[in-house]
C-alpha atoms as a PDB file:
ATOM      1  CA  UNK A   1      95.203 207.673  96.126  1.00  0.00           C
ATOM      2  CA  UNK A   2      93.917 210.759  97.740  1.00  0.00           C
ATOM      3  CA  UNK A   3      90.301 210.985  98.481  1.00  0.00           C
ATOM      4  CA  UNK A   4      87.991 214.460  97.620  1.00  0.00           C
ATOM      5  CA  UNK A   5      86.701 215.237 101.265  1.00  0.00           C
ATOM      6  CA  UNK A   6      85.959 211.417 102.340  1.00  0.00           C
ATOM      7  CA  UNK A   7      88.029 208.336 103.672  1.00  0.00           C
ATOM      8  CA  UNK A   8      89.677 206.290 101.107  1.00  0.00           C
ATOM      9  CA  UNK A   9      90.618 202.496 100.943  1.00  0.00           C
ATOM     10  CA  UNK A  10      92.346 201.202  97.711  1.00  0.00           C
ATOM     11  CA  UNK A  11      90.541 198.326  97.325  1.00  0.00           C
ATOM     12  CA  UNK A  12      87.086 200.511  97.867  1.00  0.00           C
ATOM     13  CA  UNK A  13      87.863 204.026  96.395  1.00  0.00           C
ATOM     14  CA  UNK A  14      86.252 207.037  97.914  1.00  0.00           C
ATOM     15  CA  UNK A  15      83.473 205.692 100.533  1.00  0.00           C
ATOM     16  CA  UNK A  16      82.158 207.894 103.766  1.00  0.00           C
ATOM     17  CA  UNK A  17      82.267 206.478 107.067  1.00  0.00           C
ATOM     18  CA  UNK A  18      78.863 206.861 107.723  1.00  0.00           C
ATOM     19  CA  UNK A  19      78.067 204.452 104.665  1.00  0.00           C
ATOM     20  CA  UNK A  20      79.999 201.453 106.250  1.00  0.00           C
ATOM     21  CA  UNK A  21      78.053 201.502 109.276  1.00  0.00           C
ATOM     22  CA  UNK A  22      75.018 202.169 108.389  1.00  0.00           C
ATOM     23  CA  UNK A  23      74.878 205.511 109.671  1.00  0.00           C
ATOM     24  CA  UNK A  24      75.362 204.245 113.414  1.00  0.00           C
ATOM     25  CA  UNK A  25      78.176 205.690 115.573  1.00  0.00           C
ATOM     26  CA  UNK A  26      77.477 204.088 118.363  1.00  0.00           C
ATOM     27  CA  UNK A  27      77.721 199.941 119.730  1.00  0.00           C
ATOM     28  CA  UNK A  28      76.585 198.842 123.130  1.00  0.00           C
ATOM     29  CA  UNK A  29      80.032 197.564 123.250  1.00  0.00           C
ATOM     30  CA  UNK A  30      82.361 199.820 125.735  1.00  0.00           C
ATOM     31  CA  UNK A  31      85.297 199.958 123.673  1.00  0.00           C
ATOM     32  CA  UNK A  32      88.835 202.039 123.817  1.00  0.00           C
ATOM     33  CA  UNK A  33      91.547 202.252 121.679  1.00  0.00           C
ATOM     34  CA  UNK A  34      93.378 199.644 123.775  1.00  0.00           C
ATOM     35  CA  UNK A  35      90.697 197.224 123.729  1.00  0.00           C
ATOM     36  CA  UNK A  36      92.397 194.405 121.555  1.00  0.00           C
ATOM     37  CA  UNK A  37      90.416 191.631 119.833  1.00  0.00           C
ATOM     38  CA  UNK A  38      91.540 188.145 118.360  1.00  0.00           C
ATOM     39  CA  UNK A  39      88.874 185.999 116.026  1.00  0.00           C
ATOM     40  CA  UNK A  40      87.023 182.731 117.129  1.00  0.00           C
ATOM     41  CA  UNK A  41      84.825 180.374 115.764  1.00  0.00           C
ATOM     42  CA  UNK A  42      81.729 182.082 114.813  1.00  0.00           C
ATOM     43  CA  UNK A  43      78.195 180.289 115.842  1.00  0.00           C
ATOM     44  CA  UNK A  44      76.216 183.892 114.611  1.00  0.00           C
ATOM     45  CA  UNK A  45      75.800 185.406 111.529  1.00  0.00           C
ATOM     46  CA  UNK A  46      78.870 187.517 110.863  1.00  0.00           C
ATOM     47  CA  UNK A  47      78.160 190.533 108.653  1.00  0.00           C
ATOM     48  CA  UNK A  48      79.146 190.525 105.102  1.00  0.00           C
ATOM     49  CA  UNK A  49      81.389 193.199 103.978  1.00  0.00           C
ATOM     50  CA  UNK A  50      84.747 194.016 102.925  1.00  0.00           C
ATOM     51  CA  UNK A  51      85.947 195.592 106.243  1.00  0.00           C
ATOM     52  CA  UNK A  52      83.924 192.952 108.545  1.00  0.00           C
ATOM     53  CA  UNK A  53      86.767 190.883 106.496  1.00  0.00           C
ATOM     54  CA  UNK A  54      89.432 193.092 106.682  1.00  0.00           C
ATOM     55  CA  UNK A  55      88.871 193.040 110.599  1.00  0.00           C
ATOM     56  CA  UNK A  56      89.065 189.045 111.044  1.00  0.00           C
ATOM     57  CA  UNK A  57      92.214 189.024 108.723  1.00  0.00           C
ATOM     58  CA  UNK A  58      94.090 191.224 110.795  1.00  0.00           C
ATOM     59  CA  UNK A  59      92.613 189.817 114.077  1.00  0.00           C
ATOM     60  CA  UNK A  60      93.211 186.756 113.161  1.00  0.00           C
ATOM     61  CA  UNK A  61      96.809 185.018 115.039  1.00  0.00           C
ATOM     62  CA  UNK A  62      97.765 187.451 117.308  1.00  0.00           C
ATOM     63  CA  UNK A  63      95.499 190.387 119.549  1.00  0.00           C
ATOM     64  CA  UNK A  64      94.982 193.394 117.144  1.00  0.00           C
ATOM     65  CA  UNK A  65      93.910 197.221 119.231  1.00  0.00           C
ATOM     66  CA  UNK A  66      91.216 199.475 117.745  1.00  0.00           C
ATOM     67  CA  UNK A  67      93.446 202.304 117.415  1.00  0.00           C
ATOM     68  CA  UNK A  68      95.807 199.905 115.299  1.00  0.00           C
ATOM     69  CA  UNK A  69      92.287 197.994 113.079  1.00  0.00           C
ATOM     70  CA  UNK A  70      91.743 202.147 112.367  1.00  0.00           C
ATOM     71  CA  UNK A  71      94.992 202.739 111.437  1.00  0.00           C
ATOM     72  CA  UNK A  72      95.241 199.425 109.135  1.00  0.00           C
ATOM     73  CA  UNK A  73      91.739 200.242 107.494  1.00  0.00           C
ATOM     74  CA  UNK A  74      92.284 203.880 107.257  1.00  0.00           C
ATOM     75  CA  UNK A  75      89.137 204.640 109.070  1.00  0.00           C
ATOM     76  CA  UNK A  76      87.972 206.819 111.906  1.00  0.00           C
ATOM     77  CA  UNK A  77      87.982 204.670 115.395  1.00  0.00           C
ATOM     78  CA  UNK A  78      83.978 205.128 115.635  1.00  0.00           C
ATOM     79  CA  UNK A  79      83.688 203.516 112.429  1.00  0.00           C
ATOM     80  CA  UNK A  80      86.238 200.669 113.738  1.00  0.00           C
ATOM     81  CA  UNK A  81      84.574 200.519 117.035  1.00  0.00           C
ATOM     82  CA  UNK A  82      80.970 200.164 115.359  1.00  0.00           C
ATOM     83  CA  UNK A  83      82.050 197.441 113.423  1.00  0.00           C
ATOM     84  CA  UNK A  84      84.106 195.442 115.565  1.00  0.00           C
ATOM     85  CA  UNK A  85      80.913 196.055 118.248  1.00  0.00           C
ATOM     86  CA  UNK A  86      78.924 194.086 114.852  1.00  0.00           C
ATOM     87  CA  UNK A  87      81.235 191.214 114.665  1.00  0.00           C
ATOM     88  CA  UNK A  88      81.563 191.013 118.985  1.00  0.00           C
ATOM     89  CA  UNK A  89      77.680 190.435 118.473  1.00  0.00           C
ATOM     90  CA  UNK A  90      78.079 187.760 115.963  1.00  0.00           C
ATOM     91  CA  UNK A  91      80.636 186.220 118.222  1.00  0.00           C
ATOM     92  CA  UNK A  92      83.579 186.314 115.850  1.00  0.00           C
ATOM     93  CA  UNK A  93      85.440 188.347 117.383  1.00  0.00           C
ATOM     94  CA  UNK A  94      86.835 188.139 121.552  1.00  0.00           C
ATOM     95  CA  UNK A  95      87.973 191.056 123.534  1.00  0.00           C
ATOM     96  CA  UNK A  96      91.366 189.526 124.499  1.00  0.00           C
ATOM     97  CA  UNK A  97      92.029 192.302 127.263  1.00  0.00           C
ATOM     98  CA  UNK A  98      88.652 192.913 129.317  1.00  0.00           C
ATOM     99  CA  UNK A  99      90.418 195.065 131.865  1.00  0.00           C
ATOM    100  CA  UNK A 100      89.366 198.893 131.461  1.00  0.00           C
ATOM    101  CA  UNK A 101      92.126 200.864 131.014  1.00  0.00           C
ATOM    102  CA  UNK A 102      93.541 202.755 133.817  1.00  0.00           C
ATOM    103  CA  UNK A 103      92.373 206.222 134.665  1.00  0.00           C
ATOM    104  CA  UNK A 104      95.194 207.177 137.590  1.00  0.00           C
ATOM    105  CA  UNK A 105      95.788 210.988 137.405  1.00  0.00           C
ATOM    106  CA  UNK A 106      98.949 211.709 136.947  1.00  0.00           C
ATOM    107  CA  UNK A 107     101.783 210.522 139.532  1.00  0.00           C
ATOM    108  CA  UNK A 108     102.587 214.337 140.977  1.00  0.00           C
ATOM    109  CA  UNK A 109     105.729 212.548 142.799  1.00  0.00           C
ATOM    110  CA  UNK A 110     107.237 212.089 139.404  1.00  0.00           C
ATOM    111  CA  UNK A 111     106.471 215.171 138.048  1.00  0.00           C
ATOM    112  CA  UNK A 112     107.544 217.154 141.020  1.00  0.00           C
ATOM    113  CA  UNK A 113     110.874 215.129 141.062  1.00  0.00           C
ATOM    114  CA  UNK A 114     111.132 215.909 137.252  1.00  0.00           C
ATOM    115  CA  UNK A 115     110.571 219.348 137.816  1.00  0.00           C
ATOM    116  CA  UNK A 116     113.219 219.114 141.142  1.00  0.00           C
ATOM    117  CA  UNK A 117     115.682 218.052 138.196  1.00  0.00           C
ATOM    118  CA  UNK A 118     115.156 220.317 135.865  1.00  0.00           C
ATOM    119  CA  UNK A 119     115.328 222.953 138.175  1.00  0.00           C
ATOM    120  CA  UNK A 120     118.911 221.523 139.371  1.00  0.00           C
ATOM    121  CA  UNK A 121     120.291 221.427 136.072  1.00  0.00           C
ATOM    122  CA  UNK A 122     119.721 224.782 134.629  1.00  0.00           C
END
């Protein structure tokens, strides 16, 4: 089912990110598109919506990544990282891999050995 200019979910038909938040694109959550998350038992208030569900279901038995929740929902990452940032404050959700990602350069040994074979070969 294409969509005319917005995001679309079958089950929800033609909705625009900034209605599923709220109009927030921001959480005080620092998230990445590694960051995976796995459900709990909830002691808050966990928000009531279709994709606050959709997240727990596919959270829910093994670690799910942001970048895979957006690609599942069909929604930009903001809009994933926004809500999953929701349900981290309700405490139904658990980061399951705190570590920040790395941010090493690249490794100029291997490229100047790839480039030293390259190089050899032609």
């Amino acid at each position: 089912m294409a969509a005319r200019g917005g995001w679309t979910d079958t089950a929800l038909g033609d909705i625009r990110p900034y209605t599923i938040t709220g109009g927030r694109t921001r959480t005080a959550h620092e998230l990445y598109l590694t960051s995976c998350f796995l459900t709990r038992p909830s002691t808050g208030r966990i928000p009531a919506s279709a994709e606050s569900e959709a997240l727990l279901l596919h959270c829910s038995g093994s670690p799910c990544s942001v970048a895979e929740l957006a690609a599942r929902l069909h929604q930009p990452v903001q809009v994933i990282k926004v809500l999953v940032g929701d349900l981290l404050d309700a405490e139904a959700l658990t980061l399951s891999n705190a570590r920040r990602p790395a941010a090493a350069g690249p490794d100029t040994h291997l490229l100047e050995a790839v480039l030293h074979g390259l190089r050899t070969r032609l």
